[in-house]
C-alpha atoms as a PDB file:
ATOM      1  CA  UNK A   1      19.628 -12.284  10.890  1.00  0.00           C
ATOM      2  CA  UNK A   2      23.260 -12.736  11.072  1.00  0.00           C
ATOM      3  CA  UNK A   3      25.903  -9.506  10.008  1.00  0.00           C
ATOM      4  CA  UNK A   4      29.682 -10.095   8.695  1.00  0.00           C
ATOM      5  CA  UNK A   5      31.979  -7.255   7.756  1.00  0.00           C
ATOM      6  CA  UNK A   6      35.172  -7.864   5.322  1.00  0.00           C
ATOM      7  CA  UNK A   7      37.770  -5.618   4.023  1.00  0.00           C
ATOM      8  CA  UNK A   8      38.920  -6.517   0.312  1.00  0.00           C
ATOM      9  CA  UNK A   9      43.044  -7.134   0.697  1.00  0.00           C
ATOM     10  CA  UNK A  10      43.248  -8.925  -2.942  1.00  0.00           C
ATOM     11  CA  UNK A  11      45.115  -6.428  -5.038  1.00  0.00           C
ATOM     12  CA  UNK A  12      42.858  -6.733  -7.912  1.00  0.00           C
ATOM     13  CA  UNK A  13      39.462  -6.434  -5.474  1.00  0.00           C
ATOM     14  CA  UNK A  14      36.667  -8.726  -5.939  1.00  0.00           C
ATOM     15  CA  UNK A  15      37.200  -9.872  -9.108  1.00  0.00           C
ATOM     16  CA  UNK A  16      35.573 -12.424 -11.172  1.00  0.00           C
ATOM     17  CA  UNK A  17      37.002 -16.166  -9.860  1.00  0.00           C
ATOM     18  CA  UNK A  18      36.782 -15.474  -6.287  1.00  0.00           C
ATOM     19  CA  UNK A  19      33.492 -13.290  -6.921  1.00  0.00           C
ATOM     20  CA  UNK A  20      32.083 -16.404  -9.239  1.00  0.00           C
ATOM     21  CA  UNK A  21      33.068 -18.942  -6.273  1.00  0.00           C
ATOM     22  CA  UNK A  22      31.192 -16.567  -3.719  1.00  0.00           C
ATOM     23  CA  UNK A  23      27.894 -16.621  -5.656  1.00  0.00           C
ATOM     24  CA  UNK A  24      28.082 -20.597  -6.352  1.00  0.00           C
ATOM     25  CA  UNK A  25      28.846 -20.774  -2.498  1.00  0.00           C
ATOM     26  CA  UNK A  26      25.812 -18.340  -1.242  1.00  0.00           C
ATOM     27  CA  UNK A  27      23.334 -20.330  -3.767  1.00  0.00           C
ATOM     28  CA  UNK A  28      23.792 -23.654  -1.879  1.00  0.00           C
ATOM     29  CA  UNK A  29      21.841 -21.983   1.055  1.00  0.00           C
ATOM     30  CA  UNK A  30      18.130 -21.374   1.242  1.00  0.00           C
ATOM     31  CA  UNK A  31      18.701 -18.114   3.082  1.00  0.00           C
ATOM     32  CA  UNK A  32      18.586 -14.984   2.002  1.00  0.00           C
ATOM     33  CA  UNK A  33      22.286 -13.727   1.395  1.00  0.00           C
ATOM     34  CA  UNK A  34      23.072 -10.149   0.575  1.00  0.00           C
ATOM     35  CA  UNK A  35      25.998  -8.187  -0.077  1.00  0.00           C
ATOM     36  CA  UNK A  36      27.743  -4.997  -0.622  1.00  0.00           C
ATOM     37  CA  UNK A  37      28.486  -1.417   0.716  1.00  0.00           C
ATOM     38  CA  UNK A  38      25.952   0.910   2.990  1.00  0.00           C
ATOM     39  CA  UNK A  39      25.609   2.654  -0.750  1.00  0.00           C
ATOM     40  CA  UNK A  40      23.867  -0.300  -2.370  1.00  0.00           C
ATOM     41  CA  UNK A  41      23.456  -3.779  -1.275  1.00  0.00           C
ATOM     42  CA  UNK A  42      22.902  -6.962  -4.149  1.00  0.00           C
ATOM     43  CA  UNK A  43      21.809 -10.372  -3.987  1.00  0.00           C
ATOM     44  CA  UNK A  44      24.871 -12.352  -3.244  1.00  0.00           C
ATOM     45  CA  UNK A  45      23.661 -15.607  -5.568  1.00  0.00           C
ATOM     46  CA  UNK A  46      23.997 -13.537  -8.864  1.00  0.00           C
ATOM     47  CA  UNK A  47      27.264 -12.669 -10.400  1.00  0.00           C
ATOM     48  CA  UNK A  48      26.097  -9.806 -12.524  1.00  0.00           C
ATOM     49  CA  UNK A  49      24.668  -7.865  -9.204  1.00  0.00           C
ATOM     50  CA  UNK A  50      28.137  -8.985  -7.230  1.00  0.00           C
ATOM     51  CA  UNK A  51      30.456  -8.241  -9.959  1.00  0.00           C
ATOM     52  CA  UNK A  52      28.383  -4.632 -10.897  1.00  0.00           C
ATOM     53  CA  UNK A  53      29.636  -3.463  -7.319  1.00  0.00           C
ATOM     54  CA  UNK A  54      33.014  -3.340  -8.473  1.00  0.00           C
ATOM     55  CA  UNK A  55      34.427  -3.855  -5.652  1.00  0.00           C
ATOM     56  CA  UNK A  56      38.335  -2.762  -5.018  1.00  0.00           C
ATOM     57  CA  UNK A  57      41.229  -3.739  -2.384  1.00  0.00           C
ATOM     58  CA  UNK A  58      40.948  -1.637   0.542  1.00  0.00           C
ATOM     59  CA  UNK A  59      36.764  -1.736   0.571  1.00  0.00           C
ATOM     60  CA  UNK A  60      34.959  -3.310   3.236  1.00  0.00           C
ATOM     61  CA  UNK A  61      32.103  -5.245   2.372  1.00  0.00           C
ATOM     62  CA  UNK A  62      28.582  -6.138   4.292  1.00  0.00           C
ATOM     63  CA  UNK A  63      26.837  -9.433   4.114  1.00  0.00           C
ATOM     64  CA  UNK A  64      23.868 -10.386   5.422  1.00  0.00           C
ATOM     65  CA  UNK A  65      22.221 -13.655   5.845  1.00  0.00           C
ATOM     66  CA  UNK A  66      18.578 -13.864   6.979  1.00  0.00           C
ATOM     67  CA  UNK A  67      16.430 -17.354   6.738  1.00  0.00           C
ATOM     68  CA  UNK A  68      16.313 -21.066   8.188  1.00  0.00           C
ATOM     69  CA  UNK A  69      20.162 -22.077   7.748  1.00  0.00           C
ATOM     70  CA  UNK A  70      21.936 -18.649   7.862  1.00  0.00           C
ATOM     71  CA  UNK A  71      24.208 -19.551  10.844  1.00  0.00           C
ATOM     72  CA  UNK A  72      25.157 -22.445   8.507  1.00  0.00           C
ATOM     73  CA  UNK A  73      25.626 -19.932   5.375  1.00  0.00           C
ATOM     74  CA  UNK A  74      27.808 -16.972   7.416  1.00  0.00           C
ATOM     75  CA  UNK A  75      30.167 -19.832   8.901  1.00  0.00           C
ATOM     76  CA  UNK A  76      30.458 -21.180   5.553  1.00  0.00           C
ATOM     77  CA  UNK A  77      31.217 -17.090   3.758  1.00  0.00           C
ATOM     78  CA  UNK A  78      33.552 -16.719   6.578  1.00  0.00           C
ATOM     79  CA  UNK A  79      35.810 -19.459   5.835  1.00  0.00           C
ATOM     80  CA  UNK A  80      35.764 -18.865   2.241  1.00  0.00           C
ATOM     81  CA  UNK A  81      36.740 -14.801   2.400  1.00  0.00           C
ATOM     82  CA  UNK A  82      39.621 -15.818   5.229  1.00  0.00           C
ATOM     83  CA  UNK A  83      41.012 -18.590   2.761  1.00  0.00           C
ATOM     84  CA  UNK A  84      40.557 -15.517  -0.165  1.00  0.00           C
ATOM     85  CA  UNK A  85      42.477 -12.701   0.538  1.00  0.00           C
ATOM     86  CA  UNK A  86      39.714 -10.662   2.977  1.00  0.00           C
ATOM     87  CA  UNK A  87      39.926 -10.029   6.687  1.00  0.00           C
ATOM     88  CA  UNK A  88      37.045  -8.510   9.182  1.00  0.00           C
ATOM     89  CA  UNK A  89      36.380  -5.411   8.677  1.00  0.00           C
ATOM     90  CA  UNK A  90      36.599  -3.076  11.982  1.00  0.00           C
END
């Protein structure tokens, strides 16, 4: 199982274009990819679980990726929140 840890630095949080391109990018992977806070976490290929955690700037976020090509999957996330407005979480 891999682990990755982003903070939200978009003004206007996870909203729904770069949430919208998240989902389309987890669903190209077989794994299982979740996401979201220690409060609740959601399956990361469905927009109406991502975009319910209403994420805001400022909030880190968790993902997880567990199955056959998640090394594959978390490089993949990683690039795409670094090129979106998130950085690692500490």
């Amino acid at each position: 199982m891999q682990e990755i840890k982003y903070r939200i630095d978009d003004e206007m949080g996870l909203h729904a274009r770069p949430a919208g391109l998240l989902v389309k990018l987890a669903a190209k992977y077989k794994s299982d990819i979740q996401l979201g806070t220690p409060a609740k976490m959601v399956n990361a290929k469905r927009i109406i679980g991502v975009m319910a955690l209403t994420l805001k700037q400022g909030n880190d976020m968790t993902m997880t990726f567990n199955g056959e090509d998640e090394d594959e999957a978390a490089n993949a996330v990683k690039a795409f929140l670094e090129e979106n407005q998130f950085s690692p979480a500490e």
